[in-house]
Every structure is written in C-alpha cells, then in structure tokens.
N, C-alpha and C. Protein backbone atom coordinates (compact mmCIF):
# COMPACT_ATOMS: atom_id res chain seq x y z
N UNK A 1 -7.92 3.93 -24.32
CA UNK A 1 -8.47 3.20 -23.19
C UNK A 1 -7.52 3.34 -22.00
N UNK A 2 -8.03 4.13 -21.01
CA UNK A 2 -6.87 4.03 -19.57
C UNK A 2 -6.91 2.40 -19.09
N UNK A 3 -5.68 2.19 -18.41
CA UNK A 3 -5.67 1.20 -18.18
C UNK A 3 -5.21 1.30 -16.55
N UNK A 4 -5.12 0.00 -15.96
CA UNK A 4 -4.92 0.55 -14.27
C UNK A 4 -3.61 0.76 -13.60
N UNK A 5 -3.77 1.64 -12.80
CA UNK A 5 -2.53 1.48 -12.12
C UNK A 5 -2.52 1.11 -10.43
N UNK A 6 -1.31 0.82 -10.29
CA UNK A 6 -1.12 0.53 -9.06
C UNK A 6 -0.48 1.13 -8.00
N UNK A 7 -0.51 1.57 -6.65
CA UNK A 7 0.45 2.71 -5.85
C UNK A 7 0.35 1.37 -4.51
N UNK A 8 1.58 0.91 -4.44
CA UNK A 8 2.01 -0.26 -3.80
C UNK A 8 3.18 0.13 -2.52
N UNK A 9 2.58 -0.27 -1.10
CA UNK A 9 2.89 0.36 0.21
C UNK A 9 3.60 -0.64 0.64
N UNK A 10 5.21 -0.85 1.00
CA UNK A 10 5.35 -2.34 1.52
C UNK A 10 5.84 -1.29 2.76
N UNK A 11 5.84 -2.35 3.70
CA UNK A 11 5.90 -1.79 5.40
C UNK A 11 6.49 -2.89 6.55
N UNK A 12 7.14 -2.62 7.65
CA UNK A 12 7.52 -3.50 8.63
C UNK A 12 7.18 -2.56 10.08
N UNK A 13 6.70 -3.37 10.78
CA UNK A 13 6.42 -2.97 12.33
C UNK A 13 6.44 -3.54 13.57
N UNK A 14 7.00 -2.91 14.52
CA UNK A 14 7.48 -3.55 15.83
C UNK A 14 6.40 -4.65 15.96
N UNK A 15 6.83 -5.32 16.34
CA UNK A 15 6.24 -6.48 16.94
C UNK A 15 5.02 -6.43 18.33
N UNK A 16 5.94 -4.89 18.89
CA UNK A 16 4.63 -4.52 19.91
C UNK A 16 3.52 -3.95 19.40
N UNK A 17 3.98 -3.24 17.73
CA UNK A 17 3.11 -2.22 17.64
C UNK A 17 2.07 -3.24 16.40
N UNK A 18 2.35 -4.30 16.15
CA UNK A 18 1.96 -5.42 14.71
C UNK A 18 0.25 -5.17 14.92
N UNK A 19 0.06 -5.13 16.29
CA UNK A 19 -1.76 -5.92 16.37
C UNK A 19 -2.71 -4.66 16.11
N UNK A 20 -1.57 -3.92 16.61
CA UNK A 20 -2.65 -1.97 16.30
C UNK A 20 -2.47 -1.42 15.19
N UNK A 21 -1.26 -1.88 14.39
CA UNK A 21 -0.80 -1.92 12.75
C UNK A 21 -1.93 -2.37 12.51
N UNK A 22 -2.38 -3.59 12.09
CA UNK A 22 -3.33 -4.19 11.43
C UNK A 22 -4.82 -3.95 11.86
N UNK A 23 -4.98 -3.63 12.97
CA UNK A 23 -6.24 -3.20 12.98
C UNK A 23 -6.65 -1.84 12.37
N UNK A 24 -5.91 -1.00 12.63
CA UNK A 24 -5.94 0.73 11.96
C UNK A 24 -5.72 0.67 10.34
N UNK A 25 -5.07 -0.06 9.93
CA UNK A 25 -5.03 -0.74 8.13
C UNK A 25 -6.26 -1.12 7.74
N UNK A 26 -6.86 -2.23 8.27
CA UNK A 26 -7.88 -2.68 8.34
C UNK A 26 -9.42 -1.92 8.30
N UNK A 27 -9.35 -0.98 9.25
CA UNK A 27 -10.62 -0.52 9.65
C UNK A 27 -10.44 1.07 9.01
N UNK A 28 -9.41 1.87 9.78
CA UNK A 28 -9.13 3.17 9.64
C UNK A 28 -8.68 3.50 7.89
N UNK A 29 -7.56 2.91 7.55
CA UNK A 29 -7.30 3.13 6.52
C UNK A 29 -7.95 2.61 5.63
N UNK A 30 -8.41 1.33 5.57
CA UNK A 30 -9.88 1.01 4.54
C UNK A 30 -10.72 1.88 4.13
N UNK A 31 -11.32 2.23 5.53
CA UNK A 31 -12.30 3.10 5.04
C UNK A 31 -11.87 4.49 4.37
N UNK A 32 -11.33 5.11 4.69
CA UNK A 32 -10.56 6.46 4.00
C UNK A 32 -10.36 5.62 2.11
N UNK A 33 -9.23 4.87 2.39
CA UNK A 33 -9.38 4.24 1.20
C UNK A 33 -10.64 4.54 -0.18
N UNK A 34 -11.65 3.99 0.83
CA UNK A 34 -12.92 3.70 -0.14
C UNK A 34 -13.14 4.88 -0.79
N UNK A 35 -12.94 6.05 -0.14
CA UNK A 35 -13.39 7.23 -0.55
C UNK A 35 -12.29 8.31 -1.46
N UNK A 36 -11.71 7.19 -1.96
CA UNK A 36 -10.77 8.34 -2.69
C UNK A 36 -11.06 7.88 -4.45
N UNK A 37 -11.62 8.91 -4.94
CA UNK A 37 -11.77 9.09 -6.47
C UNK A 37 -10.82 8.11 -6.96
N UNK A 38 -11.60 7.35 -7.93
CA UNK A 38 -10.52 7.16 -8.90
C UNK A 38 -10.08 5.55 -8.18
N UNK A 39 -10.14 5.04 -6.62
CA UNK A 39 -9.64 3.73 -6.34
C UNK A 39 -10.77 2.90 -6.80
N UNK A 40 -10.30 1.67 -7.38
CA UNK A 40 -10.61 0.72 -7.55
C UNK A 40 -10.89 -0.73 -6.05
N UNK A 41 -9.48 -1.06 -5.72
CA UNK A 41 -9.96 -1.59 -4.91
C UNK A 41 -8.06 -1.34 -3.81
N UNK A 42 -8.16 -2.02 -2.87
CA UNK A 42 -7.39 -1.31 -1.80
C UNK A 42 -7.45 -3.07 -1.05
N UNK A 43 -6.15 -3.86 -1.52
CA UNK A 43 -5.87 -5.11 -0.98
C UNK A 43 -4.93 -5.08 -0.19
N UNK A 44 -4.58 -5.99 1.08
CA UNK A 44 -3.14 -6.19 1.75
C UNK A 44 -3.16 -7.69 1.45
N UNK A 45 -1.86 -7.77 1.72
CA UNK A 45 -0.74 -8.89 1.46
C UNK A 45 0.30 -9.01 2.47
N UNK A 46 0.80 -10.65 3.02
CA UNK A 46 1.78 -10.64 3.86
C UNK A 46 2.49 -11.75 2.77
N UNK A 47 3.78 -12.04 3.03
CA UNK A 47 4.68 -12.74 2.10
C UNK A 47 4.53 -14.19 2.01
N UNK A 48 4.99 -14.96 1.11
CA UNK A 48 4.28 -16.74 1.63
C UNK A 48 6.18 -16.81 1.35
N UNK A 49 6.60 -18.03 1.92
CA UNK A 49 7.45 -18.22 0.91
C UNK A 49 7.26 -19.58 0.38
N UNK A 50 8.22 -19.40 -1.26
CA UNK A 50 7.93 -20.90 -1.48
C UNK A 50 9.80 -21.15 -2.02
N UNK A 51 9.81 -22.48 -2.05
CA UNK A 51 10.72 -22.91 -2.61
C UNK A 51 10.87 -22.95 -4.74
N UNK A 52 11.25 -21.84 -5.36
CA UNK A 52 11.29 -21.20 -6.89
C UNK A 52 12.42 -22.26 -6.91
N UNK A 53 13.39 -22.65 -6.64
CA UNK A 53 14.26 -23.32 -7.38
C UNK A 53 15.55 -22.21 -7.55
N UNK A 54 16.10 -22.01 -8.36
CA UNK A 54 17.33 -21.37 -8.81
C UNK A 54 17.65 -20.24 -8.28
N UNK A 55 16.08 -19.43 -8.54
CA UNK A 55 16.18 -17.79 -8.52
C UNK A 55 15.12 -17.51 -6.86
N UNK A 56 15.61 -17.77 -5.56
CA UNK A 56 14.35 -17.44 -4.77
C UNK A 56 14.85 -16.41 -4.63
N UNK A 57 13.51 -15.35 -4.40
CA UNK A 57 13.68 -13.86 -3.90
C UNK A 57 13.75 -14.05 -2.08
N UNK A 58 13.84 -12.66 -2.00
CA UNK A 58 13.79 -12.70 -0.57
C UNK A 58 12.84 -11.72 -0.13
N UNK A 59 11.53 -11.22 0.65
CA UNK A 59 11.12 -10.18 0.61
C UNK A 59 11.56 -9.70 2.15
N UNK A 60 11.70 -8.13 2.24
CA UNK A 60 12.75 -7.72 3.49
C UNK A 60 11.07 -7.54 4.36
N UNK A 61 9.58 -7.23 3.65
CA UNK A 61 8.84 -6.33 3.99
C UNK A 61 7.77 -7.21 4.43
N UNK A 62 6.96 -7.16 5.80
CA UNK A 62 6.13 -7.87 6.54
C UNK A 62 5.05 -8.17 5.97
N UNK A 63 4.38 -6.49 5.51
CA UNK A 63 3.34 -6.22 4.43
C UNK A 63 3.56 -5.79 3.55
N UNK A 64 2.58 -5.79 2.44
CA UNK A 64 2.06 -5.25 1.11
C UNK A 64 0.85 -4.83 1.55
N UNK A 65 0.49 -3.53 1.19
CA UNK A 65 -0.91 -3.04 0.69
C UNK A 65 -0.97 -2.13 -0.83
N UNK A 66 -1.91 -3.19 -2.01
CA UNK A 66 -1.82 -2.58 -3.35
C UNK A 66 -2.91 -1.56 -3.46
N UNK A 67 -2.93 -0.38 -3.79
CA UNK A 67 -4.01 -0.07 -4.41
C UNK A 67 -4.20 0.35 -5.38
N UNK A 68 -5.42 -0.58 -6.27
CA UNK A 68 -5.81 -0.30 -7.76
C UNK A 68 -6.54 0.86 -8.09
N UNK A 69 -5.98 1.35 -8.96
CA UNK A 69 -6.91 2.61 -9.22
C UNK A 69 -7.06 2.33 -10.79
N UNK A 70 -7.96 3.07 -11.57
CA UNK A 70 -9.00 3.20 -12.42
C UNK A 70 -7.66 3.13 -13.61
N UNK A 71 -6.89 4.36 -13.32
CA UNK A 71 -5.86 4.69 -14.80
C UNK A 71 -4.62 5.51 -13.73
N UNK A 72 -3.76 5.73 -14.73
CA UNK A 72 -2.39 6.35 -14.16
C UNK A 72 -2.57 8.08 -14.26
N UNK A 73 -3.41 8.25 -14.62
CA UNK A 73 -4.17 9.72 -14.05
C UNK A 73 -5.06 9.52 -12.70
N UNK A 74 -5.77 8.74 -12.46
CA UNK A 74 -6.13 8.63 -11.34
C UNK A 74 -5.27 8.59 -10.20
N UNK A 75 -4.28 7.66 -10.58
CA UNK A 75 -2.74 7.48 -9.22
C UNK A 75 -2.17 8.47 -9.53
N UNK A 76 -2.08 9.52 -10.49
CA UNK A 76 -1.33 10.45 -10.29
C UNK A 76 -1.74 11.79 -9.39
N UNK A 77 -3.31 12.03 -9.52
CA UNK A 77 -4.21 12.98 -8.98
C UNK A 77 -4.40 12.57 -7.54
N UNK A 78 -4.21 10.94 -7.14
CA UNK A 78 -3.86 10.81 -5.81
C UNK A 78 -2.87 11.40 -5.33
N UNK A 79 -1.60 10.99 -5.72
CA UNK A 79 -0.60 11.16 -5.37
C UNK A 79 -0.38 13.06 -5.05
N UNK A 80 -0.68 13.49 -5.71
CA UNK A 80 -0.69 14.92 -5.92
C UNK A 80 -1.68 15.54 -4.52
N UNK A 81 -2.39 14.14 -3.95
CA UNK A 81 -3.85 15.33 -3.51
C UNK A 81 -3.33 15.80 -1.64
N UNK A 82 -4.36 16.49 -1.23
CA UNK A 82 -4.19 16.73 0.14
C UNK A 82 -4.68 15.41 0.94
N UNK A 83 -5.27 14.65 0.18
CA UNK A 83 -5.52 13.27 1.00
C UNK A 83 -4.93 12.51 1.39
N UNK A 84 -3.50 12.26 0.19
CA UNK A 84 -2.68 11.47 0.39
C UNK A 84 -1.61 12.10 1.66
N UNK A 85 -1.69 13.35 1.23
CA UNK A 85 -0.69 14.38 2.37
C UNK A 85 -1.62 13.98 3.93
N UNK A 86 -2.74 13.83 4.04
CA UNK A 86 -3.49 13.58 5.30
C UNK A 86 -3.24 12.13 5.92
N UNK A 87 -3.07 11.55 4.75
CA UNK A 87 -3.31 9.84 5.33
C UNK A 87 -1.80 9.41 5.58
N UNK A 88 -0.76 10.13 5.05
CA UNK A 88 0.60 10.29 5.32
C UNK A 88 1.18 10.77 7.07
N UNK A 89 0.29 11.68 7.05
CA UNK A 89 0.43 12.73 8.21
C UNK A 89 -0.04 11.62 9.72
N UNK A 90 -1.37 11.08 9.34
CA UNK A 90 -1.66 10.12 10.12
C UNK A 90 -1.05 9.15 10.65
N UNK A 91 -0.56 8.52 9.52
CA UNK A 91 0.22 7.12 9.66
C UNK A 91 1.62 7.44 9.98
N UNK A 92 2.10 8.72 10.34
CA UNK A 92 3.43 9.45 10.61
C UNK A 92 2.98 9.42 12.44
N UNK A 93 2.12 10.00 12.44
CA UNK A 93 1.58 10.46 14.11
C UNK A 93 1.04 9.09 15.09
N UNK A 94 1.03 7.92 13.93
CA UNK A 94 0.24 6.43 14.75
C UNK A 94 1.99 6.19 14.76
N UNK A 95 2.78 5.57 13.73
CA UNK A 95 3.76 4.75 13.54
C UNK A 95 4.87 4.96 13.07
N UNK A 96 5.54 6.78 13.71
CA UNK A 96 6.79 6.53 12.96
C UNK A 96 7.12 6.24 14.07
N UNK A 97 8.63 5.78 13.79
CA UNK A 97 9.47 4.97 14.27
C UNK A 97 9.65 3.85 14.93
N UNK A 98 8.42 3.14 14.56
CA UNK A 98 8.22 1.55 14.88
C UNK A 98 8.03 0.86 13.76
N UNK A 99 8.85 1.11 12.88
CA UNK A 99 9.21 0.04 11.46
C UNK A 99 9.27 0.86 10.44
N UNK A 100 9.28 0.78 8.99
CA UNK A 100 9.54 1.19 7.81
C UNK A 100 8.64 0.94 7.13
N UNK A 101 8.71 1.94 5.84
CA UNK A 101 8.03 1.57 4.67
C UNK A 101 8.52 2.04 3.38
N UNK A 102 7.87 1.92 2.21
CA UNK A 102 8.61 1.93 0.49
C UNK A 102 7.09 2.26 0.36
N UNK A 103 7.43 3.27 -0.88
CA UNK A 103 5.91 2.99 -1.82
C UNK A 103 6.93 3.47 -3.04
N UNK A 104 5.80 2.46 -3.75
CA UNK A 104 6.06 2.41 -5.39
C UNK A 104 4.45 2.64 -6.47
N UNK A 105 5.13 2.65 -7.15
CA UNK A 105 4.07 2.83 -8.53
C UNK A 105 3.97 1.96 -9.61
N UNK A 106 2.99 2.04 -9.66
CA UNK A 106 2.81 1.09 -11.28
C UNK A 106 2.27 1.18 -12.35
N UNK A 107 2.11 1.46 -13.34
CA UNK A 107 1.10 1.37 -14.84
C UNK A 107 0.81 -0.14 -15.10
N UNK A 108 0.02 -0.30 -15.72
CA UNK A 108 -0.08 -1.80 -16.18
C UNK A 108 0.23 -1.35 -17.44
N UNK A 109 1.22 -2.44 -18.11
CA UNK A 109 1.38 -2.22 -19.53
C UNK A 109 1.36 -3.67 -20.47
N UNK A 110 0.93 -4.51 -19.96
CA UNK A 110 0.20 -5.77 -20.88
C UNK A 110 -1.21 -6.35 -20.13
N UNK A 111 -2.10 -6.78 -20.62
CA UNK A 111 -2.55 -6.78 -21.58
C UNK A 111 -2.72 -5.34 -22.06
C-alpha cells in the first residue's frame, strides 16, 4: 500500500514584495499545482505561536506551503520532472532576492 508523502516549501519575503508573494501562491501557483500527477492536495501555512512550556520552538520561516502527494514515488517523479524545474525557474524570475526559502521531504511512516 503506498502511503503519502509530503514536499514541504518554507519561505520569507520582503515586506514590499509579501502582498504579490501571496497573491501569485495563491492563484498562479495553485493552479499549476492542481495539475501535477500524483498531488493530492497543495496547503499554505503561516506560524501561530503558542506558549509549549519547556521546549518552545522558534520558526525562522513566514510561510509553509505542504504538498501532499499520493506516495513517495509520486514526490519523487515530481521532484525529478521538468515541471518542478519550470515552477522553480518562475519563482526564481518573480522573487529571487527578496527573501529565502528551504524545501524538504517527507514519507509518512505511521500509521
């Protein structure tokens, strides 16, 4: 049984550039999103904080955007494709050098 994985985008952006960040996430990259084999679903996230007690984290990153895909062959055949190389290329030509980003990976391995 494949199980899902995750390819997880955390990101920070100028403050001038925040309102055209989120709209092009939103609209532009959504939709591309939808159309890639294999995604499940394609969420963003901004940080809350709370008071944990002993152990609080700190997060350095403005956003999160997760996206679920089907199995870890699916995130891998992303990762590999000319799409991801396109939607890279894009988001290089809107927003480099007005903030940062990390991407990571995930398998689910419980349940």
């Amino acid at each position: 049984m494949a199980r899902p994985a995750l390819f997880v985008v955390k990101a920070t952006i100028a403050p001038d550039r925040e309102a055209e960040f989120n709209e092009w996430y939103n609209t532009r990259r959504a939709a591309e999103a939808a159309a890639v084999p294999g995604l499940l679903a394609m969420r963003r996230y901004a940080p809350v904080t709370l008071d944990v007690g002993a152990n609080p984290g700190s997060e350095p990153w403005q956003y999160m955007v997760v996206y679920e895909f089907e199995s870890e062959e699916a995130l891998r055949a992303f990762a590999a494709s000319d799409t991801l190389l396109a939607m890279t290329r894009d988001y290089e030509a809107r927003f480099a050098g007005a903030g940062a980003r990390a991407r990571f990976a995930y398998r689910q391995i419980f349940p």
